[in-house]
Protein backbone atom coordinates (compact mmCIF):
# COMPACT_ATOMS: atom_id res chain seq x y z
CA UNK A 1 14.17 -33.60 2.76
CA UNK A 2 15.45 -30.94 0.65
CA UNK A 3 13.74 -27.52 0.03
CA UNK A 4 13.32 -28.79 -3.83
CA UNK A 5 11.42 -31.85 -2.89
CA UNK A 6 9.37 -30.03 -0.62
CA UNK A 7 8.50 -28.05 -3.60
CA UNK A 8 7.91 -30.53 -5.78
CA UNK A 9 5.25 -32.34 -3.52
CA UNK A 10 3.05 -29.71 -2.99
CA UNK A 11 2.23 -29.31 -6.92
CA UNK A 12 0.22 -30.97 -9.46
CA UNK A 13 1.65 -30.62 -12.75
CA UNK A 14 -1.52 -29.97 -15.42
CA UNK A 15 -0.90 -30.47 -18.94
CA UNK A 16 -3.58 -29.10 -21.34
CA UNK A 17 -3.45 -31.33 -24.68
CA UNK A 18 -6.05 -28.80 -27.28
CA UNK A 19 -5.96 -29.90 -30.95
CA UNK A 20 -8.09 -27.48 -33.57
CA UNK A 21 -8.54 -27.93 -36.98
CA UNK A 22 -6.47 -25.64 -39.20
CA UNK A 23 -9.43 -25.03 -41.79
CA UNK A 24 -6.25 -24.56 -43.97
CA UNK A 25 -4.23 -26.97 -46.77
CA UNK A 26 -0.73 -25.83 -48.70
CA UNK A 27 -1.35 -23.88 -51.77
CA UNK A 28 0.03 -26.08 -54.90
CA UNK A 29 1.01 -24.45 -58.63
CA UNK A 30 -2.13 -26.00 -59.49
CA UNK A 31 -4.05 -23.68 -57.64
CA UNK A 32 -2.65 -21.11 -59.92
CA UNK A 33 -4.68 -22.17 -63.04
CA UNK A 34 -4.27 -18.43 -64.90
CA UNK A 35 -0.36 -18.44 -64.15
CA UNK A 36 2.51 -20.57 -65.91
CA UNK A 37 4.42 -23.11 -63.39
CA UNK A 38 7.27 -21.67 -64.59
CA UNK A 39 6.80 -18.06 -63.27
CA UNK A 40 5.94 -18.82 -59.88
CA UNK A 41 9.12 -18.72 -57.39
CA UNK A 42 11.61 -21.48 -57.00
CA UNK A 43 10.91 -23.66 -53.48
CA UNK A 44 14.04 -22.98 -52.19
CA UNK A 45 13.25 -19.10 -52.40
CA UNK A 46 9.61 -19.00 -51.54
CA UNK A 47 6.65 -21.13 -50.09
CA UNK A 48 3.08 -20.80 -51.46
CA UNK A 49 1.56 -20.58 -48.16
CA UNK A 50 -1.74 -21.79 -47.38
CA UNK A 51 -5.49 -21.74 -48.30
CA UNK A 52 -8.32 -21.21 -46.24
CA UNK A 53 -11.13 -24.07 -47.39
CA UNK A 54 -13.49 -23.27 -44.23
CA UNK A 55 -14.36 -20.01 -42.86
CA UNK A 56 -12.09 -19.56 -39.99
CA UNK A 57 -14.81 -17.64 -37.98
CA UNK A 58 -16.62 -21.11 -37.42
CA UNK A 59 -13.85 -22.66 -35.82
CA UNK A 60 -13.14 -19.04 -33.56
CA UNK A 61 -15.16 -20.86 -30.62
CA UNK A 62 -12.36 -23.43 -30.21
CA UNK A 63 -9.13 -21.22 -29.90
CA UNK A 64 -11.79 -19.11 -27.57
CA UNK A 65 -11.99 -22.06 -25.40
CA UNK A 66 -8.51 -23.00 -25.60
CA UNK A 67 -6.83 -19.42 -24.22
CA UNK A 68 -9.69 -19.89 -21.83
CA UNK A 69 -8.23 -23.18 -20.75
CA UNK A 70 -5.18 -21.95 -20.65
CA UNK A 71 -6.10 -18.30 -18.78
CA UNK A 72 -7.72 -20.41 -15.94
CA UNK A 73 -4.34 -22.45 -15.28
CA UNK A 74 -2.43 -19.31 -15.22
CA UNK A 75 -4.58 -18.07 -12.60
CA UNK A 76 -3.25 -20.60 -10.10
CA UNK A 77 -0.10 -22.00 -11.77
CA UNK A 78 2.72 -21.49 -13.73
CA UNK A 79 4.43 -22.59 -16.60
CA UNK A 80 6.40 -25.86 -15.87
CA UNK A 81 7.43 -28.83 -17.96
CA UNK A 82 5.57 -27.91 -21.16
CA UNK A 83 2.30 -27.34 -18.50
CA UNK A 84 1.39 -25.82 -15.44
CA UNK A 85 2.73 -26.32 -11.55
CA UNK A 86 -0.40 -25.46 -9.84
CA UNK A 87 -0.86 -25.78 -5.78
CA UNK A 88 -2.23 -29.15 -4.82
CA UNK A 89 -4.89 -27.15 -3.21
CA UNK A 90 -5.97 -25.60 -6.37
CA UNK A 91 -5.46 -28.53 -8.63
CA UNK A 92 -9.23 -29.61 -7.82
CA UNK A 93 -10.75 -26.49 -8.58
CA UNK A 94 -8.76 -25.85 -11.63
CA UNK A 95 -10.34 -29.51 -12.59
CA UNK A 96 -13.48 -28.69 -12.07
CA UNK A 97 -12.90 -25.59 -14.46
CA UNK A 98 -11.26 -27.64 -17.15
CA UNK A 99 -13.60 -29.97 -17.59
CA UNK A 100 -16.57 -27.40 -17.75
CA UNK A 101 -14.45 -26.04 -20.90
CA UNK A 102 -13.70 -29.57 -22.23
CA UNK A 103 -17.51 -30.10 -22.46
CA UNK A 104 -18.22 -26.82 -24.04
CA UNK A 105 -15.36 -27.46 -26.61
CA UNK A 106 -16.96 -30.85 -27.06
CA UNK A 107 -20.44 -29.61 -27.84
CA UNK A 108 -18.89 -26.93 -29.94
CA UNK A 109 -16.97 -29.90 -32.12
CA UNK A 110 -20.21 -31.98 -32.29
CA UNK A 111 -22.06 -28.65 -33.67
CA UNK A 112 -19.42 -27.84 -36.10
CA UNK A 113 -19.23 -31.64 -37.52
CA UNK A 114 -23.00 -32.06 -37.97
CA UNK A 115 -23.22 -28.48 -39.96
CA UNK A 116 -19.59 -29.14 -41.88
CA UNK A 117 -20.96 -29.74 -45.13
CA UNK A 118 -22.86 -26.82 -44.91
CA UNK A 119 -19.86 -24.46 -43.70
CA UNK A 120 -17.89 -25.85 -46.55
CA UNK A 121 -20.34 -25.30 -49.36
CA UNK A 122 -21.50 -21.49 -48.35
CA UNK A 123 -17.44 -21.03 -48.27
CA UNK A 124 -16.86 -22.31 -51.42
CA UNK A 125 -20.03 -20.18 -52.90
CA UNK A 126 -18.38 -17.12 -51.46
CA UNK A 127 -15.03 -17.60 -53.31
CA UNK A 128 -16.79 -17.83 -57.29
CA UNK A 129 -13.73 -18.86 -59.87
CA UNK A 130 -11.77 -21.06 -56.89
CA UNK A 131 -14.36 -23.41 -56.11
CA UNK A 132 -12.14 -26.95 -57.90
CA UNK A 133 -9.46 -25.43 -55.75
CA UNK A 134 -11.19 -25.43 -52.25
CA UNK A 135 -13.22 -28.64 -53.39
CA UNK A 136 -9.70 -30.38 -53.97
CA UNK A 137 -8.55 -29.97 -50.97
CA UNK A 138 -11.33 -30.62 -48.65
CA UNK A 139 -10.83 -33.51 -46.16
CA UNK A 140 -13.56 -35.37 -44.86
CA UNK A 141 -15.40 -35.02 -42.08
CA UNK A 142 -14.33 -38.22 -39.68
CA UNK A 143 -10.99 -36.39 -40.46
CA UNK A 144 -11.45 -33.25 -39.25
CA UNK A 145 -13.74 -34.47 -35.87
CA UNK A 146 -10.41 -36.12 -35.03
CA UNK A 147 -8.25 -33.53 -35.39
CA UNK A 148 -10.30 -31.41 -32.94
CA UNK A 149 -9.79 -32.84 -29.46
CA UNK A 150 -9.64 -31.16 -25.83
CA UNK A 151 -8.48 -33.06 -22.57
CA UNK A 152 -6.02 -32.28 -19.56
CA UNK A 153 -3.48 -34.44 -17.57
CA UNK A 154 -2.49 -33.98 -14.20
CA UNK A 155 0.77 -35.38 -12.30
CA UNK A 156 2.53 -35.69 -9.23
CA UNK A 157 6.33 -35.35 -8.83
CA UNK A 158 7.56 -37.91 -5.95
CA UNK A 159 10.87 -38.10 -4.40
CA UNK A 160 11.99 -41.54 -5.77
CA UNK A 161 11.91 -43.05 -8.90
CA UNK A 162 13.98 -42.15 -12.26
CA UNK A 163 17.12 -40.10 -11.31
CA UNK A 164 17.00 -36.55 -13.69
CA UNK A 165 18.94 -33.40 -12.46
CA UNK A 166 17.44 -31.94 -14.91
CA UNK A 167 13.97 -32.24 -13.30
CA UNK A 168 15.34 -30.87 -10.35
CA UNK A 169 16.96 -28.28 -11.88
CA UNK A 170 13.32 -27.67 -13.04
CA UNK A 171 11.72 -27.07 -10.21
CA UNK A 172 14.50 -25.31 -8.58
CA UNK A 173 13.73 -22.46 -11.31
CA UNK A 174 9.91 -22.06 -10.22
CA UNK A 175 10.51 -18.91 -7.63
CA UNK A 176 12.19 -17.29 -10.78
CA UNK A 177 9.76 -18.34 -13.13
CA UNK A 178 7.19 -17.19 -10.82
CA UNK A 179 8.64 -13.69 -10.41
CA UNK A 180 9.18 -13.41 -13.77
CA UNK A 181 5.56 -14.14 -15.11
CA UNK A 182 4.65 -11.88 -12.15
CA UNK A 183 6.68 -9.09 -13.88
CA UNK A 184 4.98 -9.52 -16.92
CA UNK A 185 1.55 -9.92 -15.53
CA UNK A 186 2.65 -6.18 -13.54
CA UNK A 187 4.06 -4.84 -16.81
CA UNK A 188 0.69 -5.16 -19.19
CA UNK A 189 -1.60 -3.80 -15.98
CA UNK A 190 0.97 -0.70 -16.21
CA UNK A 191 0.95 -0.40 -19.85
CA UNK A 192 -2.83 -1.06 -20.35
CA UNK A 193 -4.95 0.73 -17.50
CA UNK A 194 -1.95 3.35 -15.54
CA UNK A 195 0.26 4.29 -18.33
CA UNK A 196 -0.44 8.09 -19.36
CA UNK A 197 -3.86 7.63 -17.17
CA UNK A 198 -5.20 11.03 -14.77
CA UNK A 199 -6.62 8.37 -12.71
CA UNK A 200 -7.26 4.00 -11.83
CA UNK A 201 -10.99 2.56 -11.21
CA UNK A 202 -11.61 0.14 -8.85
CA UNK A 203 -11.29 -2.23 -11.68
CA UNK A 204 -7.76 -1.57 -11.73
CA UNK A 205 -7.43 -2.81 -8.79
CA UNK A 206 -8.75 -6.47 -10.47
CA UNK A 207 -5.41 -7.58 -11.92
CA UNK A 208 -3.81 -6.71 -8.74
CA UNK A 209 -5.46 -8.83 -7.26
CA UNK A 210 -5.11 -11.88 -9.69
CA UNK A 211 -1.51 -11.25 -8.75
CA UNK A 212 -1.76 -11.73 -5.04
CA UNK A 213 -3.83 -14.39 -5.39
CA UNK A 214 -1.38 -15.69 -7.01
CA UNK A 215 1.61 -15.45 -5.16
CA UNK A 216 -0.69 -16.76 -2.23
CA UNK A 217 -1.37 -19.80 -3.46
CA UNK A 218 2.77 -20.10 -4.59
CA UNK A 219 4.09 -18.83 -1.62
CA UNK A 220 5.82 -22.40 -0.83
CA UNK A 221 7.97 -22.45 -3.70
CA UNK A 222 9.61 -19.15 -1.70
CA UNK A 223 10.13 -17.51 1.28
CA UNK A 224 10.16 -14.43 -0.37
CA UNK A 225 6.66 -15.21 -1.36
CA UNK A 226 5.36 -13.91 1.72
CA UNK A 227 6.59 -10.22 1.44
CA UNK A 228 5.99 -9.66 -1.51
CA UNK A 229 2.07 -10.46 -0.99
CA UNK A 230 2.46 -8.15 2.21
CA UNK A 231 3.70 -5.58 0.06
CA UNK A 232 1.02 -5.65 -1.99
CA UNK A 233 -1.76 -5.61 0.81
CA UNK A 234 -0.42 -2.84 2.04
CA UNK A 235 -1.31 -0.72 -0.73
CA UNK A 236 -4.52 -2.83 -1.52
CA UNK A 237 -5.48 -1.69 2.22
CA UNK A 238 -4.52 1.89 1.66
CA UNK A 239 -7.00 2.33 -1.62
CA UNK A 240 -10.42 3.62 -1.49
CA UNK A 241 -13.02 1.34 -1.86
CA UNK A 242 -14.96 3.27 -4.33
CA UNK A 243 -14.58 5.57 -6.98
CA UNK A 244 -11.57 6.68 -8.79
CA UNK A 245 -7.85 6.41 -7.47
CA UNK A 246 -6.15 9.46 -7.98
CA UNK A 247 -3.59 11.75 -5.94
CA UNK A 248 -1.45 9.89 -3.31
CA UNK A 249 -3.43 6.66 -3.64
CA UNK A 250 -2.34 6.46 -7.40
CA UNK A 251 1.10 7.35 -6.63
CA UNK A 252 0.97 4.06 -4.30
CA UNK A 253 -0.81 2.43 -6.77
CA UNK A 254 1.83 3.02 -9.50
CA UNK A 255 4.33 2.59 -7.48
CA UNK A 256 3.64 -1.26 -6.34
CA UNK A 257 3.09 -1.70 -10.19
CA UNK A 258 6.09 -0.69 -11.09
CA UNK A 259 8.22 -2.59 -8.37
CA UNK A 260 6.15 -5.92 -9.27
CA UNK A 261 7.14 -5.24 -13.19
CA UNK A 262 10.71 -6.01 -12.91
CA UNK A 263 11.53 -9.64 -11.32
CA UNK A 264 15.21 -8.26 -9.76
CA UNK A 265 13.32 -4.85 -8.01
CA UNK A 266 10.87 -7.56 -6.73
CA UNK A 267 13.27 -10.02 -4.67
CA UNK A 268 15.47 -7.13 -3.72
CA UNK A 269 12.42 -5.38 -2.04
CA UNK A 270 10.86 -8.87 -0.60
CA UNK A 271 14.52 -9.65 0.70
CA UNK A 272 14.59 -5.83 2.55
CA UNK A 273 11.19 -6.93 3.77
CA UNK A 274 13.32 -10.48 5.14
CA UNK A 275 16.04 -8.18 7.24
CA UNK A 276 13.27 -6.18 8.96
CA UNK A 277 12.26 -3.42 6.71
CA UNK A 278 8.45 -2.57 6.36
CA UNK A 279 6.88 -2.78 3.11
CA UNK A 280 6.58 1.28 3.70
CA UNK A 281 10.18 1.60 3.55
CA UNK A 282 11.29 -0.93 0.77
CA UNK A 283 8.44 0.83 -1.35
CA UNK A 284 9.46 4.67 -0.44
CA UNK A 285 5.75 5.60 -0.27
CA UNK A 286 4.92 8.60 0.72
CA UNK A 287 3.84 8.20 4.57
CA UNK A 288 6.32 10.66 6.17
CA UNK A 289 6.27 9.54 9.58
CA UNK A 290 6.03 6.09 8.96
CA UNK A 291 9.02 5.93 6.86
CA UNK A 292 10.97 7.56 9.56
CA UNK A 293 9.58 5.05 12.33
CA UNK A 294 11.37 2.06 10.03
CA UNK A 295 14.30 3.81 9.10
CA UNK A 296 14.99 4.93 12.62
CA UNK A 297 14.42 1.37 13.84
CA UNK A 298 16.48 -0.08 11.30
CA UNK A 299 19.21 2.64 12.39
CA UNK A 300 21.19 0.02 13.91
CA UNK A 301 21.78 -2.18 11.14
CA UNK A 302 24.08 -0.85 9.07
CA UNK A 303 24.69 -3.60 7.36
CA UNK A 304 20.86 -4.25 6.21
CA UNK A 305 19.82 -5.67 2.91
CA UNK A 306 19.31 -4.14 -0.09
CA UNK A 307 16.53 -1.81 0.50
CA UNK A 308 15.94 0.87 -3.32
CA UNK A 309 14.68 3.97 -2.92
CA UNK A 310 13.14 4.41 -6.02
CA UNK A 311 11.93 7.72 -4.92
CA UNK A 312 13.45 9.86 -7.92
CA UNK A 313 11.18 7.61 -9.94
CA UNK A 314 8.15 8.43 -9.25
CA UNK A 315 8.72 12.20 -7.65
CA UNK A 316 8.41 13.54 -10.96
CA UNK A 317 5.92 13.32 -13.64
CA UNK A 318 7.54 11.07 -16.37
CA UNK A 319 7.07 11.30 -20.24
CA UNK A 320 6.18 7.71 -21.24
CA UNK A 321 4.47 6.19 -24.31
CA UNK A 322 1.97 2.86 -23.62
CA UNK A 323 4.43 -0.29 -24.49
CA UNK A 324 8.04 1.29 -23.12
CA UNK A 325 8.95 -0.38 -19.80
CA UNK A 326 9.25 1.60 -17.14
CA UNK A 327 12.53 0.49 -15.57
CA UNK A 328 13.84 2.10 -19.29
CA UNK A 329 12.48 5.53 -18.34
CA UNK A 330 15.17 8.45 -17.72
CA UNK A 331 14.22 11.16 -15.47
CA UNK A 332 14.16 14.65 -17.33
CA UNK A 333 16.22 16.38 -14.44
CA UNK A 334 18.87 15.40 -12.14
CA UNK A 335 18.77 15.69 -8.06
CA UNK A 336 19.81 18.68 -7.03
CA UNK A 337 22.05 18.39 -4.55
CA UNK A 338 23.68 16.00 -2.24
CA UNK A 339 21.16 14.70 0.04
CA UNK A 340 18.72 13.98 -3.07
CA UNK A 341 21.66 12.28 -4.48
CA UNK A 342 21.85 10.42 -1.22
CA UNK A 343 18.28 9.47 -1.55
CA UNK A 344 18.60 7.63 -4.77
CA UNK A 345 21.13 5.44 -3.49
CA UNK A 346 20.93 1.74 -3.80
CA UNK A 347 22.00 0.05 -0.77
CA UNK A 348 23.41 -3.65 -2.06
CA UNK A 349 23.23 -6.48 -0.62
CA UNK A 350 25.94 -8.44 1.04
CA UNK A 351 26.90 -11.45 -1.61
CA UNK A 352 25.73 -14.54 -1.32
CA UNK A 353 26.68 -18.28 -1.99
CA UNK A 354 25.85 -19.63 -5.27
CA UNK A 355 22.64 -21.36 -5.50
CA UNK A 356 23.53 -24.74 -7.50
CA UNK A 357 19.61 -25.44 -7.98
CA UNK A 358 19.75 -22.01 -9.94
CA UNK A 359 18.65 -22.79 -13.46
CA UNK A 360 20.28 -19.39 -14.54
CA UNK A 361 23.95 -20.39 -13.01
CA UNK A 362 26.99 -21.84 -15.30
CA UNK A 363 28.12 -23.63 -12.98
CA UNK A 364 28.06 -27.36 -13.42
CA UNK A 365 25.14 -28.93 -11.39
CA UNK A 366 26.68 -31.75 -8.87
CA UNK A 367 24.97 -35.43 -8.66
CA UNK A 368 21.81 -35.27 -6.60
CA UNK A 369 21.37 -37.25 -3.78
CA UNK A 370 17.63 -37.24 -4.50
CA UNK A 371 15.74 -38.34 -7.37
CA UNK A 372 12.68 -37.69 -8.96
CA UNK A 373 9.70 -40.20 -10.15
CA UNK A 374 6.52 -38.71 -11.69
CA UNK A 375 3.13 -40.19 -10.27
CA UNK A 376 0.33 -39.82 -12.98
CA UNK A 377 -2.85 -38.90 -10.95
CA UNK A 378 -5.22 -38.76 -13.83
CA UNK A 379 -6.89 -37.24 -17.44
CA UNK A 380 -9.19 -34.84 -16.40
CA UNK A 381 -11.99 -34.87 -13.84
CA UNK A 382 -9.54 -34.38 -10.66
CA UNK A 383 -10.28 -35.34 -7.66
CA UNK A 384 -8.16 -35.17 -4.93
């Protein structure tokens, strides 16, 4: 059984199907009642746009729910086939989380038809001179309760069934798409609570978490997986467990942030990790002696993987405004001499063979010898 397959069982694909009400309709000429037809803009040079005929802070509790939804699946999963891959061993508890929000989005729809009338007219009383416009357009209510829905679907991919390299292709790309949500996940914990900061709180330390967690539950799809969550523990275990973060710890602290913000730094790293490097090393943290212990045990392979010293980065204080990625960030002054030149060297990897289950690569994709069937396991309420 192939590596992809392998994959492919041990994930339940979740597809969240959330319809809201727009509260909206298309603005017609008619609406304009104080301007001639023929001023307004020809069609094929402007739209009119839209019109709000409901407040749109009564339907707010929907889209709430909704990112919610969506939030909780991210937790565990990532995005695949228009849904989520989520582990098989977190499908059931992602379940039991979706269907406590498709009861409160339920509720919230029954609440919001029985008081509709009532939302409409206090609306239309708070727009005076537009009220035969909004009343024009308003649909009625067994219209609106159906267009406000919230369920879930979950799936199984099996290892028969309809032939599609394209669905293998698919899941082929989940380590990268995993790395790369990772990156982005890294990035907005930079940007948001280190960027420009004196210091972290422990609840820094919160989205670092949601990372590893993460990755744990993932770490099939991967054998990089593995090292990249022992990279992370081994700054998690090297934080204090109260108070601020500041001095060396938020030098560590920045540092695994920044490494996990760029997909490429992370499997280059995770693959140093695979030839025998410690996490110490492929990070360049600050541990003097043991940094030396790896690199003199790794003295002997010369021909080790890519391991980046990405000391130069972080040796200096760095001029950065919140939104610019880091990995875009030049360094105000140049090393000195030759050794520090030496340190920021980038030791590359020796090339490897073309992955064809790459979903990046040109190349043409050969006929599998496997094939793909999706099993449907259920709408909501999981239970496996």
């Amino acid at each position: 059984m192939s590596n992809t397959i392998q994959v492919a069982e041990q994930v339940v694909c979740i597809n969240i199907d959330c319809s809201i009400w727009s509260g909206r309709k298309k603005l017609t000429p008619a609406d304009f009642k104080n301007l001639e037809s023929d001023s307004l803009p020809p069609s094929d040079l402007a739209s009119l746009g839209s019109k709000k005929i409901c407040n749109p802070d009564a339907l707010r509790d929907f889209d709430t729910l909704k990112k919610e939804a969506h939030r909780e699946a991210a937790k565990v999963g990532i995005r695949f086939l228009g849904g989520y891959a989520v582990p098989s061993s977190k499908a059931a508890a992602l379940g039991v989380l979706l269907d406590d929000v498709r009861e409160r989005f339920n509720a919230a729809r029954d609440t919001f038809v029985a008081e509709y009338d009532d939302e409409i007219e206090a609306w239309i009383s708070k727009h005076p001179g537009w009220e035969n416009s909004i009343r024009a357009a308003i649909p009625t209510v067994s219209h609106v309760e159906g267009r406000i829905s919230f369920d879930y679907q979950a799936f199984e991919i099996k290892a028969d069934g309809i032939a599609s390299a394209g669905l293998e292709r698919a899941v082929g790309g989940l380590a990268d798409q995993l790395y790369l949500e990772v990156s982005k996940e890294a990035f907005n914990l930079y940007d948001v609570s280190i960027c420009g900061k004196p210091h972290a709180t422990q609840r820094t330390l919160r989205p670092l978490h949601s990372i590893r967690n993460k990755l744990e539950g993932l770490s099939f799809i991967d054998p990089k997986v593995t090292h990249v969550i022992s990279m992370i523990d081994h700054v998690l275990m090297a934080m204090p467990t109260s108070g601020k973060i500041e001095g060396a710890s938020l030098s560590m602290l920045t540092g695994i942030v920044l490494t996990l913000s760029d997909a490429e730094r992370i499997k280059a790293c995770a693959e140093g990790m695979m030839n025998g490097a410690s996490a110490a090393t492929v990070l360049n943290l600050s541990d003097d002696d043991e940094v030396t212990d790896d690199v003199q045990q790794g003295a002997d392979t010369a021909a080790s993987p890519a391991i980046i010293d990405f000391g130069n980065l972080f040796a200096a204080p760095v001029t950065q405004t919140a939104g610019q990625h880091p990995m875009l960030i030049q360094q105000n002054s140049a090393p000195a001499d030759a050794a520090q030149q030496a340190d920021a060297t980038v030791v590359a990897a020796a090339p490897t063979a073309p992955d064809p289950l790459n979903i990046v690569s040109q190349e043409p994709v050969p006929p599998m010898a496997n094939t793909f069937g999706i099993g449907i396991v259920g709408t909501g309420s999981l239970a496996f």
